[in-house]
PDB file of N, CA and C in Angstrom:
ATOM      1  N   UNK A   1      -5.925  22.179 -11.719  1.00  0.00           N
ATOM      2  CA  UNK A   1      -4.605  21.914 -12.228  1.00  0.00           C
ATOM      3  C   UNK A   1      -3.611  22.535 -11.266  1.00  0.00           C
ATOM      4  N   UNK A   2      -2.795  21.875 -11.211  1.00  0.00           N
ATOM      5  CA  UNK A   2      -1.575  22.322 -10.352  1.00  0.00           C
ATOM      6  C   UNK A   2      -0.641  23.295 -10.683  1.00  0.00           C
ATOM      7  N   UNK A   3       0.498  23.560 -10.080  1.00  0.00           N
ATOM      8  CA  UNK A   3       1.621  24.753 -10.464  1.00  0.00           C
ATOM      9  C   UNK A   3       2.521  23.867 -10.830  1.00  0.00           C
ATOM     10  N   UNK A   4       3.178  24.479 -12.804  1.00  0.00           N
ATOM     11  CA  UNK A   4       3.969  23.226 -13.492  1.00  0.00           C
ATOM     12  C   UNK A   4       5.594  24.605 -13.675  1.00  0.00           C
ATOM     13  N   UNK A   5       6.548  24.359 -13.049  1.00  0.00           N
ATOM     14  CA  UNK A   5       7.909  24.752 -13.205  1.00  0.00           C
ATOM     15  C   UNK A   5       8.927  24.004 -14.173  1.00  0.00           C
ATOM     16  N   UNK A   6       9.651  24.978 -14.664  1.00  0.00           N
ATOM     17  CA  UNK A   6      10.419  24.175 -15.911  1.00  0.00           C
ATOM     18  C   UNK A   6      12.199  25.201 -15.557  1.00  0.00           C
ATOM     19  N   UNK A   7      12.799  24.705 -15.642  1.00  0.00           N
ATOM     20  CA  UNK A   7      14.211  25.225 -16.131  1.00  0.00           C
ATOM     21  C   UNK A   7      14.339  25.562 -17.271  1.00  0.00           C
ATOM     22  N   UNK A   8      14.616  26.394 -18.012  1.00  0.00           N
ATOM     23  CA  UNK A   8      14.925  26.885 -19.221  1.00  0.00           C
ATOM     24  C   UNK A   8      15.663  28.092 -19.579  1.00  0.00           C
ATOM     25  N   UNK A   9      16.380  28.251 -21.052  1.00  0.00           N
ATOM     26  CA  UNK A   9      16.966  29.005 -21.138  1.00  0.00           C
ATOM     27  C   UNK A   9      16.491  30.206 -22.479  1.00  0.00           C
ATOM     28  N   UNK A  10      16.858  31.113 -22.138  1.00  0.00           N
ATOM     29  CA  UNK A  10      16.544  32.275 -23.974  1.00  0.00           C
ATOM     30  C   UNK A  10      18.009  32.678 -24.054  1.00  0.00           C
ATOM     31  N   UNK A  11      18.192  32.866 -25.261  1.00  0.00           N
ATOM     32  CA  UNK A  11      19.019  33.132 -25.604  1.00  0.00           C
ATOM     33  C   UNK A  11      18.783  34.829 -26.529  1.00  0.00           C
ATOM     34  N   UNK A  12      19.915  35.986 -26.529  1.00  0.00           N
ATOM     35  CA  UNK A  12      19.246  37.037 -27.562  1.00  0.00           C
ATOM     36  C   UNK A  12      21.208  37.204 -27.972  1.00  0.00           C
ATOM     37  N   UNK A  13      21.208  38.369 -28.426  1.00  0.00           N
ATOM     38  CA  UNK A  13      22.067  38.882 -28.949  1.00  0.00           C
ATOM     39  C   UNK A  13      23.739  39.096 -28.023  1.00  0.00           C
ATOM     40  N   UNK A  14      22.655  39.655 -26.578  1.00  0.00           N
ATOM     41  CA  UNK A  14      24.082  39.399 -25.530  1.00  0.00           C
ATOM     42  C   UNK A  14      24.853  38.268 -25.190  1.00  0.00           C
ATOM     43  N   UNK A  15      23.837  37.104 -25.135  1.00  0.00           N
ATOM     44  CA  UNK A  15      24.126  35.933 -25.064  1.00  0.00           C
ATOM     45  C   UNK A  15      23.291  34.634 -24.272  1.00  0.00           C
ATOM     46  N   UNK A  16      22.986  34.006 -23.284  1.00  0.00           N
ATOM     47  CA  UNK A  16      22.137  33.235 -22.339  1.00  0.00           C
ATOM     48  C   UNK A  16      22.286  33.008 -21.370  1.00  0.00           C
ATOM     49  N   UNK A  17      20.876  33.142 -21.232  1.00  0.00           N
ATOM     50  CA  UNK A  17      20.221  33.053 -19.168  1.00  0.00           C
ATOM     51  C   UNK A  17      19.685  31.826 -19.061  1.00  0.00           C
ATOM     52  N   UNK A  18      19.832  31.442 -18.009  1.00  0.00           N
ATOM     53  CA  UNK A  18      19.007  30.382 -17.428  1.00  0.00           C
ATOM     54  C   UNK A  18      17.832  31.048 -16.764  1.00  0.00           C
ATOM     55  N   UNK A  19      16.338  30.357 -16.629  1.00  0.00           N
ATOM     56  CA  UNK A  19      15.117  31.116 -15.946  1.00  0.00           C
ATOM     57  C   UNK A  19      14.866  29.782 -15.449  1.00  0.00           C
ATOM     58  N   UNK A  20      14.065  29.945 -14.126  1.00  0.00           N
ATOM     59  CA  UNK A  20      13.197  28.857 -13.970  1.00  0.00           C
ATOM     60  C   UNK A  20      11.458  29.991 -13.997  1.00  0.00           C
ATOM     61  N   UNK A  21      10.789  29.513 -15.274  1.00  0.00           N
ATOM     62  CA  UNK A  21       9.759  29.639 -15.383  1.00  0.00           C
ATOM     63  C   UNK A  21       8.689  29.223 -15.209  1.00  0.00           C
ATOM     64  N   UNK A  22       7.182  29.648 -14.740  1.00  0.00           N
ATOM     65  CA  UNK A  22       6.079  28.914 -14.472  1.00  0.00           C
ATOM     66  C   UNK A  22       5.579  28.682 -15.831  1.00  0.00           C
ATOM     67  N   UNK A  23       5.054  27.840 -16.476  1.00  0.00           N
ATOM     68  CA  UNK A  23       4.373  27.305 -17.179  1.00  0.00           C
ATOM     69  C   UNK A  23       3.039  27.562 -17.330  1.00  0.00           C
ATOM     70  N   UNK A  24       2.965  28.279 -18.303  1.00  0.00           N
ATOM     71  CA  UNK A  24       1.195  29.606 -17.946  1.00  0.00           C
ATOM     72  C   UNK A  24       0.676  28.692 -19.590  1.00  0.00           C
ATOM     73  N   UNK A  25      -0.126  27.829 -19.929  1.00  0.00           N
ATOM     74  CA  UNK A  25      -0.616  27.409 -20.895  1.00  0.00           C
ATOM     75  C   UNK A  25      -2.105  28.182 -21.419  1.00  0.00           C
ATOM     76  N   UNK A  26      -2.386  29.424 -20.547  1.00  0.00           N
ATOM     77  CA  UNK A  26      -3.069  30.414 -20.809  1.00  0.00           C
ATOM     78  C   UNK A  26      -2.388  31.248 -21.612  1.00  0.00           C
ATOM     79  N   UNK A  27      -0.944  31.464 -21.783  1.00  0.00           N
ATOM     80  CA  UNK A  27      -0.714  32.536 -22.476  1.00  0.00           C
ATOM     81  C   UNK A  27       0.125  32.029 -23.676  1.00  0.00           C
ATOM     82  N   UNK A  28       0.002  33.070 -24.880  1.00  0.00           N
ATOM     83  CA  UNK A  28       0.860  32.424 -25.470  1.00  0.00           C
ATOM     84  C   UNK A  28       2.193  32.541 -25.887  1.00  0.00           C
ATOM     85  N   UNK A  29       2.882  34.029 -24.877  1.00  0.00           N
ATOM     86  CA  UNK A  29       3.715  34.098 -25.817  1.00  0.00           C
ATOM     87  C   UNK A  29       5.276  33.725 -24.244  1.00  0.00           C
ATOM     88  N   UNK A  30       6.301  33.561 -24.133  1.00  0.00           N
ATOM     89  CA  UNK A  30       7.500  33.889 -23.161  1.00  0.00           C
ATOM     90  C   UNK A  30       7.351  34.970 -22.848  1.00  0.00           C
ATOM     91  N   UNK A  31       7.749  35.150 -21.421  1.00  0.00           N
ATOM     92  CA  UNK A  31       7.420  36.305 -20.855  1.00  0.00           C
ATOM     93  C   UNK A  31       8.132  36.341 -19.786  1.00  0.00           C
ATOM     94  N   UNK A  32       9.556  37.677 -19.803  1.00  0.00           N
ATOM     95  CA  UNK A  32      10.556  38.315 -18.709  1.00  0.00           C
ATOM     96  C   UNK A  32       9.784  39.350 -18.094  1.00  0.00           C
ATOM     97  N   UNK A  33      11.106  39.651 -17.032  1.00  0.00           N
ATOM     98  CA  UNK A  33      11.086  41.210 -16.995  1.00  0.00           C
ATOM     99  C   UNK A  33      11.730  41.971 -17.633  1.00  0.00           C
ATOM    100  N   UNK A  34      11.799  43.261 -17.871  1.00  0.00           N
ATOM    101  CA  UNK A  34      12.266  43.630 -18.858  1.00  0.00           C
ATOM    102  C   UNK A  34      13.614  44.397 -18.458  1.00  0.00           C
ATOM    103  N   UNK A  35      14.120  44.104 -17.318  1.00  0.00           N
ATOM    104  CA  UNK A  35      15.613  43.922 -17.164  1.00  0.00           C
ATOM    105  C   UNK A  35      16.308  42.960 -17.936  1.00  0.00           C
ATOM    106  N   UNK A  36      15.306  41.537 -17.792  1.00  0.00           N
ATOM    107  CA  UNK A  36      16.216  40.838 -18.318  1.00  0.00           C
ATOM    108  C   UNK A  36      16.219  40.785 -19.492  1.00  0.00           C
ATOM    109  N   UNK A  37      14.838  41.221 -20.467  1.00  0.00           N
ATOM    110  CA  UNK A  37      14.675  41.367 -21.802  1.00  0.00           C
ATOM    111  C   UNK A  37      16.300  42.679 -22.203  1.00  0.00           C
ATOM    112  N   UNK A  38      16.121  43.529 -21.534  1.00  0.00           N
ATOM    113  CA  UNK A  38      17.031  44.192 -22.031  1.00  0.00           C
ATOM    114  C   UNK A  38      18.827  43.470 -21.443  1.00  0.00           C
ATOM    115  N   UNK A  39      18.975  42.951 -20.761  1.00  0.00           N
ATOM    116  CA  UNK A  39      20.358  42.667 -20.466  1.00  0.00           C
ATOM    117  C   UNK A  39      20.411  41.473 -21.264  1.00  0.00           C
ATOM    118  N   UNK A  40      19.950  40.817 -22.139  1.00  0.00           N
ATOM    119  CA  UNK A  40      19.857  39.549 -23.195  1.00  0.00           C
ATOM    120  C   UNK A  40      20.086  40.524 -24.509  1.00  0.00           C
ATOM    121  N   UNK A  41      19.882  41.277 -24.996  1.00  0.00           N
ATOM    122  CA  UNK A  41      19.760  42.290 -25.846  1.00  0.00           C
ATOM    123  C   UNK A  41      19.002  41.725 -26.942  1.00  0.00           C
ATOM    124  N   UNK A  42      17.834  41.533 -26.436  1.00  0.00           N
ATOM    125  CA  UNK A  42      16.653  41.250 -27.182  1.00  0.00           C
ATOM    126  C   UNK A  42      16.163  42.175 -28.446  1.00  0.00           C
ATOM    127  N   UNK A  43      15.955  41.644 -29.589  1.00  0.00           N
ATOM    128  CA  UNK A  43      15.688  43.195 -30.358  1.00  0.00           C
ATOM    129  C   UNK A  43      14.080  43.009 -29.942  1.00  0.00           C
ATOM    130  N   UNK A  44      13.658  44.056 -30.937  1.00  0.00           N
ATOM    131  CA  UNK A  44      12.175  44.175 -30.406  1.00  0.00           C
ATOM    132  C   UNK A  44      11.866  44.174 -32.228  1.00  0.00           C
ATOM    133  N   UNK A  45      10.712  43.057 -31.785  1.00  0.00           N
ATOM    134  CA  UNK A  45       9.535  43.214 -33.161  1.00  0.00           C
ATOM    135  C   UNK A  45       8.846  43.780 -34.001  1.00  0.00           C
ATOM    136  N   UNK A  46       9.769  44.384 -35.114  1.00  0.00           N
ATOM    137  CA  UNK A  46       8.789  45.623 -36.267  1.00  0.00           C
ATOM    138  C   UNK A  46       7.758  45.462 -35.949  1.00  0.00           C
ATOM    139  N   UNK A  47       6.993  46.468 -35.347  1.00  0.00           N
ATOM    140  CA  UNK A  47       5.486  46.472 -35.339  1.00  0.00           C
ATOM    141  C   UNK A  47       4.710  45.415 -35.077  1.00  0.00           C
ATOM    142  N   UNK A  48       5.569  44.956 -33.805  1.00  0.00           N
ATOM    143  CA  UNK A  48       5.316  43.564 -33.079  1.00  0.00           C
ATOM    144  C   UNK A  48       4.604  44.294 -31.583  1.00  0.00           C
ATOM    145  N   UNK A  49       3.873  45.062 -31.770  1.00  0.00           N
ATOM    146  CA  UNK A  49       3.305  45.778 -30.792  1.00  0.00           C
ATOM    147  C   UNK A  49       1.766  44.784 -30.404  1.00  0.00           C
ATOM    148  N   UNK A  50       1.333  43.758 -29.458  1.00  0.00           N
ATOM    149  CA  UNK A  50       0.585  42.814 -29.433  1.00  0.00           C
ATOM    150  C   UNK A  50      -0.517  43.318 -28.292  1.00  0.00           C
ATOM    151  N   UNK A  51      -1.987  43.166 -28.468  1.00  0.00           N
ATOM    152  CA  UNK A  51      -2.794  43.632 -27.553  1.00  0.00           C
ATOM    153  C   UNK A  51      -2.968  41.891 -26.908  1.00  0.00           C
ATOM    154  N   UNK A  52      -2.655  42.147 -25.897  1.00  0.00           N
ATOM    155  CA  UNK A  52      -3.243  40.922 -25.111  1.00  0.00           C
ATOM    156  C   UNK A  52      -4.111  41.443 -23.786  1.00  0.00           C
ATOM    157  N   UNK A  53      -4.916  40.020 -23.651  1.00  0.00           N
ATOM    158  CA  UNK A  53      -5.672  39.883 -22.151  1.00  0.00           C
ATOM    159  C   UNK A  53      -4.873  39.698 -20.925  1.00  0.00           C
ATOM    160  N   UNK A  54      -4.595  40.405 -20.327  1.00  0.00           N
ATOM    161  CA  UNK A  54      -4.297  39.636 -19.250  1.00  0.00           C
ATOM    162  C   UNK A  54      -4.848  39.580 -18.035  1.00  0.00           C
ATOM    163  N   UNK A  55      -4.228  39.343 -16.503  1.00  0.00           N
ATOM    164  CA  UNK A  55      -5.474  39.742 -15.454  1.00  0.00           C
ATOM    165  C   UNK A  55      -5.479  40.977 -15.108  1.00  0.00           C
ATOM    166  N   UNK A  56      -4.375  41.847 -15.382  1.00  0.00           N
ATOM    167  CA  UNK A  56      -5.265  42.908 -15.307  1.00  0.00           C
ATOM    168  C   UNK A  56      -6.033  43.863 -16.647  1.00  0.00           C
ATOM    169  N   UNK A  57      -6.399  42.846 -17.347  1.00  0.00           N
ATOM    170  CA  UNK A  57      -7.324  43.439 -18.810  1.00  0.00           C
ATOM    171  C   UNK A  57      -6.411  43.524 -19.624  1.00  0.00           C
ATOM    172  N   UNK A  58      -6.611  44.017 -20.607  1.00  0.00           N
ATOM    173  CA  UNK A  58      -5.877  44.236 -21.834  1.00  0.00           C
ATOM    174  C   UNK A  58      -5.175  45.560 -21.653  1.00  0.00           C
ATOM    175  N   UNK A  59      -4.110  45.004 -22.039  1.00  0.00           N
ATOM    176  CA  UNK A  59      -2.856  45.662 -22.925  1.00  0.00           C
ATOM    177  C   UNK A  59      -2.510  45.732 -23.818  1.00  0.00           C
ATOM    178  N   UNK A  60      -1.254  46.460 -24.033  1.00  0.00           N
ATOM    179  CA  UNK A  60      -0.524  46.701 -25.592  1.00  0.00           C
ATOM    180  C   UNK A  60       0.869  46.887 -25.070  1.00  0.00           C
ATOM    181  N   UNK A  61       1.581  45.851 -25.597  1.00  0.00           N
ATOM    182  CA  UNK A  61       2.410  45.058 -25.383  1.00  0.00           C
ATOM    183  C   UNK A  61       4.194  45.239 -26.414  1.00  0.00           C
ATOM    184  N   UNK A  62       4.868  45.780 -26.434  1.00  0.00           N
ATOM    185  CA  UNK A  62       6.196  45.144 -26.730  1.00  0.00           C
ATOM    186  C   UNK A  62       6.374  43.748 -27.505  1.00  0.00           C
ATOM    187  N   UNK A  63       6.800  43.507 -28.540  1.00  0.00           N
ATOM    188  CA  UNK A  63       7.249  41.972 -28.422  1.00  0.00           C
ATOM    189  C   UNK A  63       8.702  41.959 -28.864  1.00  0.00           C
ATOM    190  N   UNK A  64       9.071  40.807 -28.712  1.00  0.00           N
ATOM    191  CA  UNK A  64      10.717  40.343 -29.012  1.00  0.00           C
ATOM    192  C   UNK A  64      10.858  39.576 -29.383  1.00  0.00           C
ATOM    193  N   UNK A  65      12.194  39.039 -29.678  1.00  0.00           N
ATOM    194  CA  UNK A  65      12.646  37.767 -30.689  1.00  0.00           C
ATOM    195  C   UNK A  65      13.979  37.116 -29.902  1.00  0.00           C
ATOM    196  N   UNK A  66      13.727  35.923 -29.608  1.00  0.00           N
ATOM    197  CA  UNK A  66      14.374  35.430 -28.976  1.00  0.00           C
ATOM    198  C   UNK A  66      14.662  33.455 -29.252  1.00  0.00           C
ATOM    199  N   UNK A  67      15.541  33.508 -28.354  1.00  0.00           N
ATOM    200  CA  UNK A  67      15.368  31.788 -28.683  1.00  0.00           C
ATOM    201  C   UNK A  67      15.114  30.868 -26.951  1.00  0.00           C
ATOM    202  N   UNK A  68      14.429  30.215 -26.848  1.00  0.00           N
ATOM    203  CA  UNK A  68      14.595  29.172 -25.913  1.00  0.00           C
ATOM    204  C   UNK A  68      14.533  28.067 -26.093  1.00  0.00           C
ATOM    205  N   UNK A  69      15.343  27.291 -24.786  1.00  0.00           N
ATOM    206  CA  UNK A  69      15.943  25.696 -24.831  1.00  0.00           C
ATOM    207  C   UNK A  69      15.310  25.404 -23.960  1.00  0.00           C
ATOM    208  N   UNK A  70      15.212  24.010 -23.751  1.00  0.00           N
ATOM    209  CA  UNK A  70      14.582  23.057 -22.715  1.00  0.00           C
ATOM    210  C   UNK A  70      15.362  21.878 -22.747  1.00  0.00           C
ATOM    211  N   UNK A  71      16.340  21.700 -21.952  1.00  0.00           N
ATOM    212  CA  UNK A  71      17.362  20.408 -22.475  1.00  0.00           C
ATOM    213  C   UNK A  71      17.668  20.574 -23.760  1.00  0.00           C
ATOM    214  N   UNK A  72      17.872  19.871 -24.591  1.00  0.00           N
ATOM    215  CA  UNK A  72      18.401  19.803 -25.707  1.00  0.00           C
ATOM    216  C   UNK A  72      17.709  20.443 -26.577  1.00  0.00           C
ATOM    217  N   UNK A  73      16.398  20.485 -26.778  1.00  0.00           N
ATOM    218  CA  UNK A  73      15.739  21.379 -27.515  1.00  0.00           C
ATOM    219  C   UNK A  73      15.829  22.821 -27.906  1.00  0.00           C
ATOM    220  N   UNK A  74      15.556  23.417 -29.009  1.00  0.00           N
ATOM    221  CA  UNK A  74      15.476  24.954 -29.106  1.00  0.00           C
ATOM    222  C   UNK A  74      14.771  25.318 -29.696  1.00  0.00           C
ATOM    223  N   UNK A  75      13.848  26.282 -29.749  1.00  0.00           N
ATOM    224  CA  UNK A  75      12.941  27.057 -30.769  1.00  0.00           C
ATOM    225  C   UNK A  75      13.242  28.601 -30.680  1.00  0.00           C
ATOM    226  N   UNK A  76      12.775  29.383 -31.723  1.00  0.00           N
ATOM    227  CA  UNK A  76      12.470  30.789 -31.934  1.00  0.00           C
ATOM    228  C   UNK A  76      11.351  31.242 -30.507  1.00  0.00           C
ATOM    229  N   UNK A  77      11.317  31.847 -30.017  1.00  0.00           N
ATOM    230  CA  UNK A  77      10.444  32.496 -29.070  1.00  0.00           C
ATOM    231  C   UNK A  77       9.901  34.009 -29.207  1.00  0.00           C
ATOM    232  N   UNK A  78       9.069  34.051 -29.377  1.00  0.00           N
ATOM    233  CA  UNK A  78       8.126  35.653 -29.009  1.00  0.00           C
ATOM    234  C   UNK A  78       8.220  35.978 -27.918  1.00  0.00           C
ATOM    235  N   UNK A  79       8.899  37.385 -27.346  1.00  0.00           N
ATOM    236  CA  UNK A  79       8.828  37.267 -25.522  1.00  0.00           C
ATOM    237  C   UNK A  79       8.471  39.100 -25.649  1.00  0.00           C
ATOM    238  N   UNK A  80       7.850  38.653 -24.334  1.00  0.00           N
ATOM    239  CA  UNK A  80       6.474  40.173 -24.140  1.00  0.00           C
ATOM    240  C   UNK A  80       7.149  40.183 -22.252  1.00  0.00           C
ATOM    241  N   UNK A  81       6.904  41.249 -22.172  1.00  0.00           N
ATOM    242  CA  UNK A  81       7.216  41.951 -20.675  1.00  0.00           C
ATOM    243  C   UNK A  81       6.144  41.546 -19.764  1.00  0.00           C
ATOM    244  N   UNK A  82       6.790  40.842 -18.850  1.00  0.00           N
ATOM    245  CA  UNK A  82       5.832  40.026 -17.695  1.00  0.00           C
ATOM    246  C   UNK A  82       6.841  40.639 -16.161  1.00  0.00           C
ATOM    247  N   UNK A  83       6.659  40.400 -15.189  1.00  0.00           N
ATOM    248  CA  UNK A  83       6.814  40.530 -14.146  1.00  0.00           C
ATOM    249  C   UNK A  83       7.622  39.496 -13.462  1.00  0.00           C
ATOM    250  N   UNK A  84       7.162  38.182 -14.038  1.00  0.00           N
ATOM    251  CA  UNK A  84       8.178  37.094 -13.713  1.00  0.00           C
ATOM    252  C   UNK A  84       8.102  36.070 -14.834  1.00  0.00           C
ATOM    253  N   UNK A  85       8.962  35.158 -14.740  1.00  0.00           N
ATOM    254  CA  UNK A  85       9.498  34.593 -16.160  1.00  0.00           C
ATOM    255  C   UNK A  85       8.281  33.548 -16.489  1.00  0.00           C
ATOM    256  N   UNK A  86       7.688  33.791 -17.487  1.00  0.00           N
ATOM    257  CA  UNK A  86       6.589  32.906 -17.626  1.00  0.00           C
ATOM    258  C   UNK A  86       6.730  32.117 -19.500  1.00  0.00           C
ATOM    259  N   UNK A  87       6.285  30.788 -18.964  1.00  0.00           N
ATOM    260  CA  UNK A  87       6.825  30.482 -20.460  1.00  0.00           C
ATOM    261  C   UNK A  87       5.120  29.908 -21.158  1.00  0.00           C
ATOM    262  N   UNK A  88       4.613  30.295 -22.451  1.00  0.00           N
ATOM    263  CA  UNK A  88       3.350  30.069 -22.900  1.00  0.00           C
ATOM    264  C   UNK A  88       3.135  28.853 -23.870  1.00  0.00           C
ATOM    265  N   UNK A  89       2.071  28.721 -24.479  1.00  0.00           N
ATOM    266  CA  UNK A  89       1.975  27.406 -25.350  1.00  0.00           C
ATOM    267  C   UNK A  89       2.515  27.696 -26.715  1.00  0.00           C
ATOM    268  N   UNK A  90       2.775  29.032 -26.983  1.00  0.00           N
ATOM    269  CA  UNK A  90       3.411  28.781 -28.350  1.00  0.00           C
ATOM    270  C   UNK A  90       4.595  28.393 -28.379  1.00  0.00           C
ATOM    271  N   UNK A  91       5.740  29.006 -27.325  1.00  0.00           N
ATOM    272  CA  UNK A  91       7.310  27.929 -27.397  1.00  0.00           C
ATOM    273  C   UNK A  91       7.354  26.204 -27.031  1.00  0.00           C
ATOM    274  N   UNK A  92       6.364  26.070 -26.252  1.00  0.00           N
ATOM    275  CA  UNK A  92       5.506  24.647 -25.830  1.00  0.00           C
ATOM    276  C   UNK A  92       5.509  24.234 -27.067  1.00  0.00           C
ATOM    277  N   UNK A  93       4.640  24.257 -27.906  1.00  0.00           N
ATOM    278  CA  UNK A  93       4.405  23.723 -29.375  1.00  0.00           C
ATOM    279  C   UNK A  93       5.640  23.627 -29.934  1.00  0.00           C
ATOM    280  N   UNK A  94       6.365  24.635 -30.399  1.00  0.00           N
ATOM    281  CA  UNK A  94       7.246  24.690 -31.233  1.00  0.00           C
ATOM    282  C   UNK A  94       8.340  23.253 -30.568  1.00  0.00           C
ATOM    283  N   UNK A  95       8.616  23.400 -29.460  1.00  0.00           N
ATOM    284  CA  UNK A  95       9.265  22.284 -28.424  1.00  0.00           C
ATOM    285  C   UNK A  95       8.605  21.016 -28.409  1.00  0.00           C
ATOM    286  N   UNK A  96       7.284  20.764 -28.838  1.00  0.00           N
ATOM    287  CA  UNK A  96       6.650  19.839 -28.838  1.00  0.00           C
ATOM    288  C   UNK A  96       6.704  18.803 -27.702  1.00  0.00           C
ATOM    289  N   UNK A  97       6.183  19.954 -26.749  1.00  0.00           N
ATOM    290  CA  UNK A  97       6.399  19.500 -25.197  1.00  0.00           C
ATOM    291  C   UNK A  97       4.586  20.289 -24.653  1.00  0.00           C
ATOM    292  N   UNK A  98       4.193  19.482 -23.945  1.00  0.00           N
ATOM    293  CA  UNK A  98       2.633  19.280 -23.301  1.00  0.00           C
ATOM    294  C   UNK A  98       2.991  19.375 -21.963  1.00  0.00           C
ATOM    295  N   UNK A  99       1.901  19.844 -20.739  1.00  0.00           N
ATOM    296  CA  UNK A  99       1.937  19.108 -19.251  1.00  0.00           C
ATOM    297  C   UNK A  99       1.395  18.097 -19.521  1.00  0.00           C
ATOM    298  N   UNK A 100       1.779  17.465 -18.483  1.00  0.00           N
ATOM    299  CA  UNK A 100       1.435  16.269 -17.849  1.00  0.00           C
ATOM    300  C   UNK A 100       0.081  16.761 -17.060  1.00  0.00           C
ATOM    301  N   UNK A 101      -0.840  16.702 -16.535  1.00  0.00           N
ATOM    302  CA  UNK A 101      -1.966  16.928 -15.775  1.00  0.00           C
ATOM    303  C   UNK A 101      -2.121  16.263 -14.674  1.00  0.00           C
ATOM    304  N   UNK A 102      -1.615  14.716 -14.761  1.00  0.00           N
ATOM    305  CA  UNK A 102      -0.958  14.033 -13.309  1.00  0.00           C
ATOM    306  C   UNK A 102       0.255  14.271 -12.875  1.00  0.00           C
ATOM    307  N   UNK A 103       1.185  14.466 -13.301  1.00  0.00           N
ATOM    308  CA  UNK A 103       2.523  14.766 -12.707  1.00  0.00           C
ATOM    309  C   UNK A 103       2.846  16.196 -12.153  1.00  0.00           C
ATOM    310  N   UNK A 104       2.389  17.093 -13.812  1.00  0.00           N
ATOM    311  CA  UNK A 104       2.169  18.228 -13.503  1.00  0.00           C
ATOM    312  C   UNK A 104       3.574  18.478 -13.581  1.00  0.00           C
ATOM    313  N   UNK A 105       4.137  17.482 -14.627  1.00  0.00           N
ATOM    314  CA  UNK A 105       5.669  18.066 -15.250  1.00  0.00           C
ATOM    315  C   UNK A 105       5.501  18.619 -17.170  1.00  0.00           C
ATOM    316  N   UNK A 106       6.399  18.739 -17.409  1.00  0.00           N
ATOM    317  CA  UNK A 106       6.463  18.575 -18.868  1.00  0.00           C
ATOM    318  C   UNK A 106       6.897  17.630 -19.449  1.00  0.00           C
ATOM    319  N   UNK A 107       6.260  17.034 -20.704  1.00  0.00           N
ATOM    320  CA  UNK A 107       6.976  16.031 -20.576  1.00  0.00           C
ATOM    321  C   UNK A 107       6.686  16.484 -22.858  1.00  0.00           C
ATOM    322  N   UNK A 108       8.046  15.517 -23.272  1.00  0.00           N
ATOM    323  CA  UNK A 108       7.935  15.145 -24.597  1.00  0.00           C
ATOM    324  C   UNK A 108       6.878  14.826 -25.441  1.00  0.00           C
ATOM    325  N   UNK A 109       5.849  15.482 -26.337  1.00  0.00           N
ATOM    326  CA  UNK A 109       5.111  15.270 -27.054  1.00  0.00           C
ATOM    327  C   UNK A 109       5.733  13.682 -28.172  1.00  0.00           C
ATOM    328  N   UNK A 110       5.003  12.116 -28.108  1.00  0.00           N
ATOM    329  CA  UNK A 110       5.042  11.317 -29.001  1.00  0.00           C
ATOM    330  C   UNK A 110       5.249  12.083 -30.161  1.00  0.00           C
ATOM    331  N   UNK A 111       6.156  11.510 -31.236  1.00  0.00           N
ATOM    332  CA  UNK A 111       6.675  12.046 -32.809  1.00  0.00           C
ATOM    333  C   UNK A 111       5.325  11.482 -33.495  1.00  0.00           C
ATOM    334  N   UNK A 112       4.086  10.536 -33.220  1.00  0.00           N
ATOM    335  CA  UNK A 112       3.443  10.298 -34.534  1.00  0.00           C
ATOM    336  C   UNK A 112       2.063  11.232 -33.441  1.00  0.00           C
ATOM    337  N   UNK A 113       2.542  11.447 -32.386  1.00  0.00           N
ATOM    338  CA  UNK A 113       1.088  12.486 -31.953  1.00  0.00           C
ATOM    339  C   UNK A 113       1.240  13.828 -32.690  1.00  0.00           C
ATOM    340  N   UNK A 114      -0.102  14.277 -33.300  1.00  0.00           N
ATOM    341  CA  UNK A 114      -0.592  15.662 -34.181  1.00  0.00           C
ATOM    342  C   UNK A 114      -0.356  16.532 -33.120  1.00  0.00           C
ATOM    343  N   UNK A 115       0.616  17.643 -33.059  1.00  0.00           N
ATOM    344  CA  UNK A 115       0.730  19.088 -32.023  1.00  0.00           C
ATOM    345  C   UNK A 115       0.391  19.983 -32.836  1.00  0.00           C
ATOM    346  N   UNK A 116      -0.327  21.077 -32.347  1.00  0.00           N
ATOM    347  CA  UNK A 116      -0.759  21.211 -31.410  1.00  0.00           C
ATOM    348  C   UNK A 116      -2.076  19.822 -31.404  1.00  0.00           C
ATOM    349  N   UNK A 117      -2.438  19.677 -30.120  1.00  0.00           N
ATOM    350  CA  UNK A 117      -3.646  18.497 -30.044  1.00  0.00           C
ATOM    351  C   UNK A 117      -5.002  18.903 -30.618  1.00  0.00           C
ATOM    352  N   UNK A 118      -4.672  19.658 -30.771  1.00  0.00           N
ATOM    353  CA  UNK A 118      -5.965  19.981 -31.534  1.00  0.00           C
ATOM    354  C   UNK A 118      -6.333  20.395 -32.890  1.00  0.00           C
ATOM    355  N   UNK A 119      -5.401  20.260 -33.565  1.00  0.00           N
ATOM    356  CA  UNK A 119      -5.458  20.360 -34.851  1.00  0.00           C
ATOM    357  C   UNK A 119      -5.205  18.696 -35.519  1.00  0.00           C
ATOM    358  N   UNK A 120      -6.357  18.889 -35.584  1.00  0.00           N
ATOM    359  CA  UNK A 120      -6.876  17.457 -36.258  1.00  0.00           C
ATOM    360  C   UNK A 120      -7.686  17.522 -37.422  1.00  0.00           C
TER     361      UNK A 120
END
């Protein structure tokens, strides 16, 4: 699979950024640095403290509450401290937006297709 880039925006309490994020469908949650988590004035998640895998093994994690857009779209977002702006399959879902695997864009999930695809 190829490298899939998206424009997008979060929005928190300070107000909104534009990111261009990589598209990590390994992970699941949005993911800044935490400059920018804090200059968005992101709150942070009651006991939204999340152990994840990552490559370098597991952690324990921060989470936040946030919103992101994709064109016209918006959802609620979970965002965890990454290194560079990475966006995961749970704001994907909520956006009801998939890659493409040939294009290797994003593209609009069909309204009578079941999202996630696998819940059938």
């Amino acid at each position: 699979m190829g490298r899939t880039m998206v424009e997008a925006s979060v929005t928190g309490e300070n107000g909104t950024r534009r990111f261009e994020f990589l598209v990590d469908t390994g992970s699941t949650f949005v993911g800044l640095p935490l400059e920018d988590i804090e200059a968005l004035g992101l709150p942070k998640i009651p006991g939204g403290v999340h152990r994840l895998m990552t490559a370098l093994g597991i952690t324990e994690n921060e989470t936040y509450a946030g919103s992101v857009r994709i064109g016209d779209d918006r959802a609620p977002a979970t965002v965890v401290i990454t290194p560079l702006p990475l966006i995961g399959y749970e704001a994907l879902e909520n956006l009801r937006m998939k890659v493409n695997p040939v294009t290797q864009q994003l593209e609009k999930a069909p309204e009578d297709e079941i999202m996630p695809p696998y819940a059938l």
